[in-house]
Protein backbone atom coordinates (compact mmCIF):
# COMPACT_ATOMS: atom_id res chain seq x y z
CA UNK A 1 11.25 -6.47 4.78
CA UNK A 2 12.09 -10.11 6.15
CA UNK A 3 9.21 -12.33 5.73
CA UNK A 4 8.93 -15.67 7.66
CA UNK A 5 5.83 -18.29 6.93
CA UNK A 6 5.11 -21.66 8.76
CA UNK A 7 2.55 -24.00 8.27
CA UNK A 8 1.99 -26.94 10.57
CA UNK A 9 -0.68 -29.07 11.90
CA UNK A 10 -1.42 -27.05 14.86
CA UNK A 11 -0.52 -23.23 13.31
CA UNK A 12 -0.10 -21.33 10.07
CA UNK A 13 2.00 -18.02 10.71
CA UNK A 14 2.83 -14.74 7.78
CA UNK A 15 4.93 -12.77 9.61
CA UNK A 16 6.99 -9.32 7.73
CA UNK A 17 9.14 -7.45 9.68
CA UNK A 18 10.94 -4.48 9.21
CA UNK A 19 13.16 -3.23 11.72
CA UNK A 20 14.76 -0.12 9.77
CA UNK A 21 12.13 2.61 10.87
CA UNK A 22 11.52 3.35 7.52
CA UNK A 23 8.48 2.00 7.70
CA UNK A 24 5.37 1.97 10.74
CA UNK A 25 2.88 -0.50 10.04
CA UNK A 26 1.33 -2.60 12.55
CA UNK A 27 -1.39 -4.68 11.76
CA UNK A 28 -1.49 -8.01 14.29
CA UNK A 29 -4.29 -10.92 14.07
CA UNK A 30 -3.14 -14.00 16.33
CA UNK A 31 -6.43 -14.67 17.58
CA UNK A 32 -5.79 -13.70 20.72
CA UNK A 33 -6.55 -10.42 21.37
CA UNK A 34 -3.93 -9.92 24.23
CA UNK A 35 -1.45 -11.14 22.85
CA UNK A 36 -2.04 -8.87 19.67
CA UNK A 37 -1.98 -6.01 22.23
CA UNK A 38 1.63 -7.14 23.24
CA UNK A 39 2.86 -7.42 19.98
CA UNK A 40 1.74 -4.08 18.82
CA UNK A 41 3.42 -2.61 22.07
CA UNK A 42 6.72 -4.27 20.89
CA UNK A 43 6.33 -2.88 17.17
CA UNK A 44 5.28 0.44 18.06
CA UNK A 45 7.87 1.05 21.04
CA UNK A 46 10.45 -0.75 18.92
CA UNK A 47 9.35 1.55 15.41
CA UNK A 48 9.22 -1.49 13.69
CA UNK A 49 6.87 -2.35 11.01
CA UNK A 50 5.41 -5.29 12.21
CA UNK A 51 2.49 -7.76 10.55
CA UNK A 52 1.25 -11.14 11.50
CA UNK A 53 -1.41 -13.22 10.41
CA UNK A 54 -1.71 -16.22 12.40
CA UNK A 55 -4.46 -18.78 13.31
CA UNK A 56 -3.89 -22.18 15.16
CA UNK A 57 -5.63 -24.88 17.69
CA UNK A 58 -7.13 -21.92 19.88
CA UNK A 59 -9.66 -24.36 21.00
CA UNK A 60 -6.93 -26.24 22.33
CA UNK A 61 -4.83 -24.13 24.10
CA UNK A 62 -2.95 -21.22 23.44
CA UNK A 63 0.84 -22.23 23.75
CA UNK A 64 1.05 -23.67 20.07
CA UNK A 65 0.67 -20.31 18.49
CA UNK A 66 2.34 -18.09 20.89
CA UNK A 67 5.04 -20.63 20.72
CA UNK A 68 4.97 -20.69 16.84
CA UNK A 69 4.63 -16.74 16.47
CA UNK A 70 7.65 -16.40 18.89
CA UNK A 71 9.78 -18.76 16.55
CA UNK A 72 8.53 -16.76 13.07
CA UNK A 73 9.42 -13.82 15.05
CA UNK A 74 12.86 -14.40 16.27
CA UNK A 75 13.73 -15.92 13.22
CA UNK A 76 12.55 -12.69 11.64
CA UNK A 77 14.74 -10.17 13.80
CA UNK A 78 17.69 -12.61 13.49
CA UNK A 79 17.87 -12.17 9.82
CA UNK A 80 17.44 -8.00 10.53
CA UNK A 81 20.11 -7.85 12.76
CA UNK A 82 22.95 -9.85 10.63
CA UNK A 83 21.73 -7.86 7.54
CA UNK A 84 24.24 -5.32 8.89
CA UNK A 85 26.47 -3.88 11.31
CA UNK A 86 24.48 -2.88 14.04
CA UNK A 87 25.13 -1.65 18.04
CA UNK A 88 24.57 -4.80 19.13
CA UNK A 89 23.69 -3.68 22.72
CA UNK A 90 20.53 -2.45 24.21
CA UNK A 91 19.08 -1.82 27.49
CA UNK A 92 16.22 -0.47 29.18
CA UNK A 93 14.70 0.45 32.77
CA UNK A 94 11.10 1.04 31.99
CA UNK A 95 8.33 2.12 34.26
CA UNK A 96 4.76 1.83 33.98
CA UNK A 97 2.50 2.95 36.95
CA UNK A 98 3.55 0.98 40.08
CA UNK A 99 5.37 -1.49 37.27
CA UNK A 100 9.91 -1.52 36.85
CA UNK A 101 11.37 -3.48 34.69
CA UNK A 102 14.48 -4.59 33.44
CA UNK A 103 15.12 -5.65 30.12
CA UNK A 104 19.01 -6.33 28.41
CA UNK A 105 19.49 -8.23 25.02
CA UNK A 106 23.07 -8.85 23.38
CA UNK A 107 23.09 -9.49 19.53
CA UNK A 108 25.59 -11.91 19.37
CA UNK A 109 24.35 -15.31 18.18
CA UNK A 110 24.93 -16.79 21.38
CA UNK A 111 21.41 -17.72 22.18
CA UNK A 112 20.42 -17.22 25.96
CA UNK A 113 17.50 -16.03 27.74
CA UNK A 114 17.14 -15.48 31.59
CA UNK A 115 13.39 -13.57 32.74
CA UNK A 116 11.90 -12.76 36.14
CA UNK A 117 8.38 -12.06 35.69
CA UNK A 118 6.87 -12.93 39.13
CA UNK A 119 3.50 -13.21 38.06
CA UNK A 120 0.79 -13.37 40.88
CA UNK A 121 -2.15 -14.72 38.94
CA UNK A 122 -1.79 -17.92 36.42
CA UNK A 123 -4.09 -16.09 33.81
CA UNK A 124 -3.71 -12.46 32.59
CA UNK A 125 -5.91 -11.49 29.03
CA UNK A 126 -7.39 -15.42 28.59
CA UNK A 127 -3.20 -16.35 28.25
CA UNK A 128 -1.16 -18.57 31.13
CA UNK A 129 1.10 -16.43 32.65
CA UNK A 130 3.37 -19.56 32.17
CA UNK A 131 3.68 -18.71 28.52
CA UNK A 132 5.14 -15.68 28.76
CA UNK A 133 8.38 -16.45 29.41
CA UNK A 134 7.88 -19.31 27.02
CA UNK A 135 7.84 -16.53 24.71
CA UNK A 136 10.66 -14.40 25.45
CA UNK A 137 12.71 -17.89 25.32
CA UNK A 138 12.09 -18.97 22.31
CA UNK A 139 11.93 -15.62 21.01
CA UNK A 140 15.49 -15.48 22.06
CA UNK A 141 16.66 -19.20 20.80
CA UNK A 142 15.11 -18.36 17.28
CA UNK A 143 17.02 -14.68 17.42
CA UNK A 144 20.05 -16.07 18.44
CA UNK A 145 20.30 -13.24 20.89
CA UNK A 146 21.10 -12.97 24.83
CA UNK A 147 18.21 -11.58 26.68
CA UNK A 148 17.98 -10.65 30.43
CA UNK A 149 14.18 -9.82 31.45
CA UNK A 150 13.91 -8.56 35.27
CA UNK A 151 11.32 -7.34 36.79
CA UNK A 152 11.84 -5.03 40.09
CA UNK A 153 8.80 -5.02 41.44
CA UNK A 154 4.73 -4.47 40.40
CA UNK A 155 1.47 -4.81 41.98
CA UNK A 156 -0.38 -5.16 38.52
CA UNK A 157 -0.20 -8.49 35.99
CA UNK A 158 -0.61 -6.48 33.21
CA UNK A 159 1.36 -3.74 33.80
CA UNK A 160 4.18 -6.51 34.53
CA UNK A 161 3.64 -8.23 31.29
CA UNK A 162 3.64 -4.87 28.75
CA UNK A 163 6.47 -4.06 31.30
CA UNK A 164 8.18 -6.62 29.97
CA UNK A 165 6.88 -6.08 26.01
CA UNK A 166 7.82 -2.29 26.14
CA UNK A 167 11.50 -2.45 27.74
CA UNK A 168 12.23 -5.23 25.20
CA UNK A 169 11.25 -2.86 22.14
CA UNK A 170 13.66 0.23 23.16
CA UNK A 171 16.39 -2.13 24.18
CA UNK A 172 15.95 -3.46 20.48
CA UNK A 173 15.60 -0.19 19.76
CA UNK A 174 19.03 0.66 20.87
CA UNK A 175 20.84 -2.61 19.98
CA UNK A 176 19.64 -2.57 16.49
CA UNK A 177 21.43 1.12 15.27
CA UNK A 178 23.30 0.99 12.57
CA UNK A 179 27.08 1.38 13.25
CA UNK A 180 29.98 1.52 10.64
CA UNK A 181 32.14 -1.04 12.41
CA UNK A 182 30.97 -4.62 13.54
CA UNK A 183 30.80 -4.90 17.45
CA UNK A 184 33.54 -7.62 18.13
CA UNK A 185 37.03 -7.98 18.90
CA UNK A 186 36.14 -11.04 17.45
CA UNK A 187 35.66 -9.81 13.55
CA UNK A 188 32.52 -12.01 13.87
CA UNK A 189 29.27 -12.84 15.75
């Protein structure tokens, strides 16, 4: 179990992860109940055990914690995946209704992140659309990962966005399988 905690003036974050599967509890309190819904969908599809308590300047706006959660959280699966060698590639097509998306992510510790999430409203569950690929970003940066998010086409915001949430947990679901050999010619990521 990794746990990650960070306090500043506009958040405080607990976050424990455990990506083995040994474990599959879930128990999500951001504040915002939306964004706990997306985070549960990443646990769950992922079969992670996943907890986060985290409270910030709500009244604000909402990008300091989604910001700060996505930094506690990539920091989080960036420690699980160097614990050992792992697959370090995952991919998945996922539909959802009307909904096809895209979703790639490298292990590597080259940090990227590329996303097409055309949304067609600017607010979806109280959140800016605008912050969700804030998220996936700097979810990425703090994982030290390469992720590709593409979205094929949708009709629905929120189908796009737990699109997005669910093909991201089975391509970390695939990536993050334990292998006996590290995935380089390198000898190191």
């Amino acid at each position: 179990m990794i746990t990650i905690e960070r306090k500043t003036k506009e958040t405080e974050i607990k976050l424990q992860l455990d990506v083995s599967g040994q474990t599959k509890t879930v128990q999500i309190d951001t504040g915002l109940p939306f964004f706990n819904h997306m985070l549960d969908q990443l646990a769950t599809h992922a079969g992670w055990s996943l907890m986060i308590d985290a409270s910030g300047d709500l009244p604000v706006d909402d990008h300091h914690l989604i910001e700060d959660v996505a930094i506690c959280l990539g920091q989080a699966i960036y420690q699980s995946w160097k614990k050992y060698p792992n697959k370090r590639y995952g991919q998945r097509l996922l539909p959802m209704d009307e909904c096809l998306t895209l979703c790639a992510v490298d292990l590597c510790g080259r940090a990227y992140c590329v996303t097409n999430l055309p949304f067609s409203q600017t607010v979806v569950g109280h959140i800016n659309t605008e912050m969700w690929e804030h998220f996936f970003y700097t979810l990425a940066i703090n994982a030290q990962i390469c992720l590709h998010l593409n979205n094929q086409y949708f009709k629905n915001n929120h189908h796009l966005i737990e699109s997005a949430f669910k093909a991201l947990a089975y391509a970390f679901r695939e990536a993050l399988q334990p292998t006996e050999t590290l995935m380089s010619t390198k000898g190191d990521l």
